[in-house]
N, C-alpha and C. Protein backbone atom coordinates (compact mmCIF):
# COMPACT_ATOMS: atom_id res chain seq x y z
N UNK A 1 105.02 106.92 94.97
CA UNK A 1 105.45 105.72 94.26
C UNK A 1 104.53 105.51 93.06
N UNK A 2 104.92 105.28 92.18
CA UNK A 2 104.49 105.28 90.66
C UNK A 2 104.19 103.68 90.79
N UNK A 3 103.06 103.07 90.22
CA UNK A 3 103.17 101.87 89.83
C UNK A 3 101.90 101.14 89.16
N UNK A 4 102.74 100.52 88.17
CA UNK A 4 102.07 100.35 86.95
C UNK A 4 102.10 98.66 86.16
N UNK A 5 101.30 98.34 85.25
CA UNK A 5 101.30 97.03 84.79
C UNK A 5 101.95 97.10 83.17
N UNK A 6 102.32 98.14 82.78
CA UNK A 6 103.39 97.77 81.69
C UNK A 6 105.00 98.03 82.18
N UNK A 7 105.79 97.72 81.04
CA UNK A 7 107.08 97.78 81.52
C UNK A 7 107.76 99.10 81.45
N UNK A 8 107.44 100.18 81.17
CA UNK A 8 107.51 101.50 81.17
C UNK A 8 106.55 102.46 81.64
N UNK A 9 107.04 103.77 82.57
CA UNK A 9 106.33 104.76 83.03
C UNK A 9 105.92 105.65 81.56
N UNK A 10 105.28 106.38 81.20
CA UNK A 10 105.17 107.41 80.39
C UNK A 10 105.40 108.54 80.35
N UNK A 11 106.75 108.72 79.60
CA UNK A 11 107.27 110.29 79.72
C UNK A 11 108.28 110.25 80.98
N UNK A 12 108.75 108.78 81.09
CA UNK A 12 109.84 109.02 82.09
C UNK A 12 111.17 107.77 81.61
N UNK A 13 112.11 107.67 81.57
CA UNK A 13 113.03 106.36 81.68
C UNK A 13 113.49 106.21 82.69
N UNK A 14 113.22 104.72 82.30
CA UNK A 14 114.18 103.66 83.60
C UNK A 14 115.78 103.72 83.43
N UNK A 15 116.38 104.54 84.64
CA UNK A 15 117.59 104.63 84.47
C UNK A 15 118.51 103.34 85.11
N UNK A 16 117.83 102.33 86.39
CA UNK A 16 117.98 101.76 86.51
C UNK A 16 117.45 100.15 87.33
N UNK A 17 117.34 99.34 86.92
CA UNK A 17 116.63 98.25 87.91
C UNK A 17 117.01 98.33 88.81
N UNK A 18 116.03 97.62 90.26
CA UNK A 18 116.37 97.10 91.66
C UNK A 18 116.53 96.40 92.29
N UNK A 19 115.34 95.48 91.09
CA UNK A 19 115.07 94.15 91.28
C UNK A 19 113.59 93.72 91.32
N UNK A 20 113.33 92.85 91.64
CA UNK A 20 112.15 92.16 91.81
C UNK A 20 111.22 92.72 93.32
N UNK A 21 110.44 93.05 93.57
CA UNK A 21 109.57 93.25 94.19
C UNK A 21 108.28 92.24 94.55
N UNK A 22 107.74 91.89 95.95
CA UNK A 22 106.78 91.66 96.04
C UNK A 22 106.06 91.68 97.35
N UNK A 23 104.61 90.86 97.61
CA UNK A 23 103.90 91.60 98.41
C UNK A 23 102.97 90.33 98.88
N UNK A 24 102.74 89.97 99.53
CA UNK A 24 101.59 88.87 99.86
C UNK A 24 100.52 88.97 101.43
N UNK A 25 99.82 88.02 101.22
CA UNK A 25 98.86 88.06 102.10
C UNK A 25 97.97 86.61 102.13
N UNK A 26 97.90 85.35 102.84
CA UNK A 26 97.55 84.94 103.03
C UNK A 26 95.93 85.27 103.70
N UNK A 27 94.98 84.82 103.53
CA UNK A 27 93.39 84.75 104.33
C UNK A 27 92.69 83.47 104.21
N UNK A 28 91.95 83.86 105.37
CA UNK A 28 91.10 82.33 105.54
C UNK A 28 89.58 82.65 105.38
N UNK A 29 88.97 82.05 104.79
CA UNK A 29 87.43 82.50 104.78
C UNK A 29 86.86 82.45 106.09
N UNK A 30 85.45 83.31 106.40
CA UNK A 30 84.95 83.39 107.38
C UNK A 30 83.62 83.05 107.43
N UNK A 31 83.79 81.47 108.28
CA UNK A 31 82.06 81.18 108.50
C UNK A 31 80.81 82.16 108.14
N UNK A 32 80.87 83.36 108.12
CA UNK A 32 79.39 83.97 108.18
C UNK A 32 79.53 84.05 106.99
N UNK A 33 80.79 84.59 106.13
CA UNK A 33 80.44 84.40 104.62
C UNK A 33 80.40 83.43 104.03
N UNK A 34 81.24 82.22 104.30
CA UNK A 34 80.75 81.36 103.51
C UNK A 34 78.76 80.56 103.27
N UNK A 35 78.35 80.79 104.72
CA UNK A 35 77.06 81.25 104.93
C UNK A 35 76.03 81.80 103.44
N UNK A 36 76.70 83.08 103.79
CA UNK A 36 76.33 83.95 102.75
C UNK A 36 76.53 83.79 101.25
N UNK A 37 77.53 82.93 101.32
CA UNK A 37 77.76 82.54 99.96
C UNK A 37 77.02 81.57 99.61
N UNK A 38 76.72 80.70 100.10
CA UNK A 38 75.98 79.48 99.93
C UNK A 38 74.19 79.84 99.56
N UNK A 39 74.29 80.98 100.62
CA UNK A 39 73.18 81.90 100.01
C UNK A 39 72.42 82.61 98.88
N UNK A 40 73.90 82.58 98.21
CA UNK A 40 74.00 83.91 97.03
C UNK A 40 73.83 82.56 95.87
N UNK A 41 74.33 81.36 96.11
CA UNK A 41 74.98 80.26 95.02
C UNK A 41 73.38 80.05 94.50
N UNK A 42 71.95 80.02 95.43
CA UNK A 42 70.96 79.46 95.16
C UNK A 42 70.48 80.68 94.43
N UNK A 43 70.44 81.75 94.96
CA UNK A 43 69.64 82.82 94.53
C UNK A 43 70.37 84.25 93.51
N UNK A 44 71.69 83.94 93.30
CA UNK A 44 72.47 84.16 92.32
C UNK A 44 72.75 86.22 92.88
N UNK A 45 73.98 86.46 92.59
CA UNK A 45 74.15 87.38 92.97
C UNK A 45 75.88 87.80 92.91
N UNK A 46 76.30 89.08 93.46
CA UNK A 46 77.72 89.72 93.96
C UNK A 46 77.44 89.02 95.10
N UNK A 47 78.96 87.75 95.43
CA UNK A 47 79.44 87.62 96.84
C UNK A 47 80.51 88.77 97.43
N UNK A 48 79.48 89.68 97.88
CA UNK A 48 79.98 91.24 98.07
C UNK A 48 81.17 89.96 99.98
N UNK A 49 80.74 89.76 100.31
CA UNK A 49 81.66 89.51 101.27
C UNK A 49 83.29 89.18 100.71
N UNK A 50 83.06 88.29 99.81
CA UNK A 50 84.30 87.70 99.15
C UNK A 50 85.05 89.14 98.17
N UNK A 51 84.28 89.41 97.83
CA UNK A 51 84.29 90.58 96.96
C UNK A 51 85.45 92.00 98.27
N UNK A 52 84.73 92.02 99.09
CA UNK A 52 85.47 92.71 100.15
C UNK A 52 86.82 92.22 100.73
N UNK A 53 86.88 91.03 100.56
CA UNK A 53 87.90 89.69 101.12
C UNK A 53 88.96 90.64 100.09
N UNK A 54 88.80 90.08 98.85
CA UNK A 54 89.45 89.89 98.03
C UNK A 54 90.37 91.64 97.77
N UNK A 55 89.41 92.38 98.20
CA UNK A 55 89.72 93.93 97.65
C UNK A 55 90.70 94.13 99.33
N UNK A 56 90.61 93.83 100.18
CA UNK A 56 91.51 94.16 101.42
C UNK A 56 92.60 93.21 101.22
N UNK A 57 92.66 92.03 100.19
CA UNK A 57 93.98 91.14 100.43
C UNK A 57 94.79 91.79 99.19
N UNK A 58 94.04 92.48 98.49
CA UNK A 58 95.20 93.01 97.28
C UNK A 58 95.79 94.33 97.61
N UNK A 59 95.01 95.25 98.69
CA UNK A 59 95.48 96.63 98.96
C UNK A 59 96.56 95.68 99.76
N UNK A 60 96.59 94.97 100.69
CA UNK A 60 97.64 94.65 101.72
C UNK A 60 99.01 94.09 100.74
N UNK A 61 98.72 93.06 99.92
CA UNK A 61 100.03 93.03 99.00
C UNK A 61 99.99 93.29 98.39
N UNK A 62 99.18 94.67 98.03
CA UNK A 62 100.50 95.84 97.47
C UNK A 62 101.06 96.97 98.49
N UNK A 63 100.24 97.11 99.27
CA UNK A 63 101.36 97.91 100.53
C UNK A 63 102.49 97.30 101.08
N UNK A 64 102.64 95.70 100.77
CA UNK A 64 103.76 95.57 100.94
C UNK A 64 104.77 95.07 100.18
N UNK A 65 104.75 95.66 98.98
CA UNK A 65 105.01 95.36 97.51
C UNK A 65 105.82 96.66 97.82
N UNK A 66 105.22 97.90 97.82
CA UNK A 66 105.38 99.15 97.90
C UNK A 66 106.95 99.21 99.16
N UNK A 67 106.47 98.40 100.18
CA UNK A 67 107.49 99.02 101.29
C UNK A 67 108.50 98.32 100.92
N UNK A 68 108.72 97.19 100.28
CA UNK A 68 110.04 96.29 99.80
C UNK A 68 110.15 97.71 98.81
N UNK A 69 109.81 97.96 97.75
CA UNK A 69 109.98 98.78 97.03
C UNK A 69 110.77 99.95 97.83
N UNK A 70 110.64 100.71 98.57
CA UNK A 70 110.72 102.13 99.11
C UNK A 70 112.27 101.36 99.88
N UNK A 71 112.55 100.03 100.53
CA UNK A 71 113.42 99.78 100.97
C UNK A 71 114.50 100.20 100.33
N UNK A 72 114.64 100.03 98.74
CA UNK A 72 115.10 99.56 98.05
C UNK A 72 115.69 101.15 97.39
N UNK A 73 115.02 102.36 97.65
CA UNK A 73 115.08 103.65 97.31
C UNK A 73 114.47 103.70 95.79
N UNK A 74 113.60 102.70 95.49
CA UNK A 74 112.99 102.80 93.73
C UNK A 74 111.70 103.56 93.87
N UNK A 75 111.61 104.58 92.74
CA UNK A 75 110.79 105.49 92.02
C UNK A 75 109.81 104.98 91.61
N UNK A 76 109.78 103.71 91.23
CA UNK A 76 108.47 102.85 90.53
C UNK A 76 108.49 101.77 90.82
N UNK A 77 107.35 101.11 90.42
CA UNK A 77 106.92 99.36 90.16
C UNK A 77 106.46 99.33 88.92
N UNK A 78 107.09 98.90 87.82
CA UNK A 78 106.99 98.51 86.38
C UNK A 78 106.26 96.72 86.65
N UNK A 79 105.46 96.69 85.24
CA UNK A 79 105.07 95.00 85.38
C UNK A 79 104.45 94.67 86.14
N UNK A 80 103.55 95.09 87.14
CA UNK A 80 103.09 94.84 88.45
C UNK A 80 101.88 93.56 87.91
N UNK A 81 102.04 92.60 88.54
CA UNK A 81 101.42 91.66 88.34
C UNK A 81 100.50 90.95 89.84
N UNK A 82 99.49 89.82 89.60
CA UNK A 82 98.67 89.77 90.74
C UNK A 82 98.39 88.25 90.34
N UNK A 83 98.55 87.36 91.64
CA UNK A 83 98.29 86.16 91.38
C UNK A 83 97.63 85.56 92.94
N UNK A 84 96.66 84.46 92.62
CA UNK A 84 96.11 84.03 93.92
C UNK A 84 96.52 82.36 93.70
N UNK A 85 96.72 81.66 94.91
CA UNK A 85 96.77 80.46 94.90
C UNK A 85 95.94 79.99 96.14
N UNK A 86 95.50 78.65 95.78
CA UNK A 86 94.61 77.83 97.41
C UNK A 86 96.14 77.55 98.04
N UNK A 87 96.07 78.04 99.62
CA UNK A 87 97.25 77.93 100.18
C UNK A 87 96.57 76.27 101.00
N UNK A 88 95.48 76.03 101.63
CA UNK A 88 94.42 74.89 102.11
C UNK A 88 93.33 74.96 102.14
N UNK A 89 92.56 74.04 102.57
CA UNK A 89 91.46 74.15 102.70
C UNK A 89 90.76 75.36 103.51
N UNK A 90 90.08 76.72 102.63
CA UNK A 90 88.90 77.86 103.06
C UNK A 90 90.34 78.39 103.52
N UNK A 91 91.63 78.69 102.88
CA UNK A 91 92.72 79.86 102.71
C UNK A 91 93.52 79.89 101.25
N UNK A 92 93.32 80.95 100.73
CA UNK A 92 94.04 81.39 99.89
C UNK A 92 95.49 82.33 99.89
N UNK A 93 96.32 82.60 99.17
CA UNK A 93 97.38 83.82 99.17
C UNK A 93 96.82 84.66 97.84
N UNK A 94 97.19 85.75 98.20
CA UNK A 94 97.17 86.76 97.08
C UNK A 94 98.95 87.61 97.07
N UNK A 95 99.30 87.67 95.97
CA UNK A 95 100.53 88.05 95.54
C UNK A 95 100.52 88.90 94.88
N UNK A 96 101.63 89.90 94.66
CA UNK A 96 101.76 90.45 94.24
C UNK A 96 103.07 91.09 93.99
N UNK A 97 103.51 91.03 92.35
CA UNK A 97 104.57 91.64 92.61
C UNK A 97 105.32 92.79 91.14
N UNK A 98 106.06 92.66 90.72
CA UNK A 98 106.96 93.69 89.69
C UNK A 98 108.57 94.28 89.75
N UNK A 99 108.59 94.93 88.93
CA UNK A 99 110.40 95.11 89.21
C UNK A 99 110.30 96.52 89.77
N UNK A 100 111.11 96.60 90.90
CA UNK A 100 111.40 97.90 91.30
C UNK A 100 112.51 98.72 90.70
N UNK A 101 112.35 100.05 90.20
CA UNK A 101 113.44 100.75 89.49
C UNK A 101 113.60 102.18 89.75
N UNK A 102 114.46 102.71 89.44
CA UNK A 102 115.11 104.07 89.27
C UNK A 102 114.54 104.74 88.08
N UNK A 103 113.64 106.15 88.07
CA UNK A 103 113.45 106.94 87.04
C UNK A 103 114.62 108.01 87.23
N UNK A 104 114.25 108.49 85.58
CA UNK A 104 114.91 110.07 85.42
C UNK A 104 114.07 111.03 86.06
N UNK A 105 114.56 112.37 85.63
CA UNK A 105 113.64 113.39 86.20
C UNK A 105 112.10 113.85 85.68
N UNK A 106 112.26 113.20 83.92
CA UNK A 106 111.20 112.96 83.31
C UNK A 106 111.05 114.48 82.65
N UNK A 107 109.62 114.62 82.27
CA UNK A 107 109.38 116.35 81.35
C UNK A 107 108.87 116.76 82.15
């Protein structure tokens, strides 16, 4: 699966759209990091915990960005875009999404 943040692959055309695609993941912070963070806030630093948070909630929606995608029999994710919102209090969502499409055979 090809997938990318402009609206074209390179050296291939979109023969046809699929539609919209996307991918999410809700998380809740975890006492020991916020800990740690509170840690890092005085003595300044990478909140490598959050930092880890954040890098496992974007692989997850996009793996499931990807499987709506593959449902769908599309070759790519054009536009792929990434957005977080506070879902409540110490949980966020991470999103993710783009248009799923049909390539040619390409060069």
């Amino acid at each position: 699966m090809i997938i990318v943040n402009t609206e074209s692959v390179p050296g291939r055309n979109i023969t046809k759209m699929l539609g919209i695609v996307q991918g999410n993941t809700i998380r809740a912070k975890h006492v020991g990091r916020d800990i740690g963070a509170s840690l890092k806030n005085i003595v300044g630093g990478e909140l490598k915990g959050y930092t880890e948070l954040l890098t496992e909630s974007r692989r997850q929606a996009i793996e499931r960005m990807i499987a709506q995608a593959n449902e769908l029999g599309a070759d790519a994710i054009v536009n792929v875009r990434f957005s977080t919102s506070a879902v409540t209090g110490g949980a966020a969502e991470m999103f993710a999404y783009g248009t799923a499409v049909k390539l040619d055979g390409g060069a």
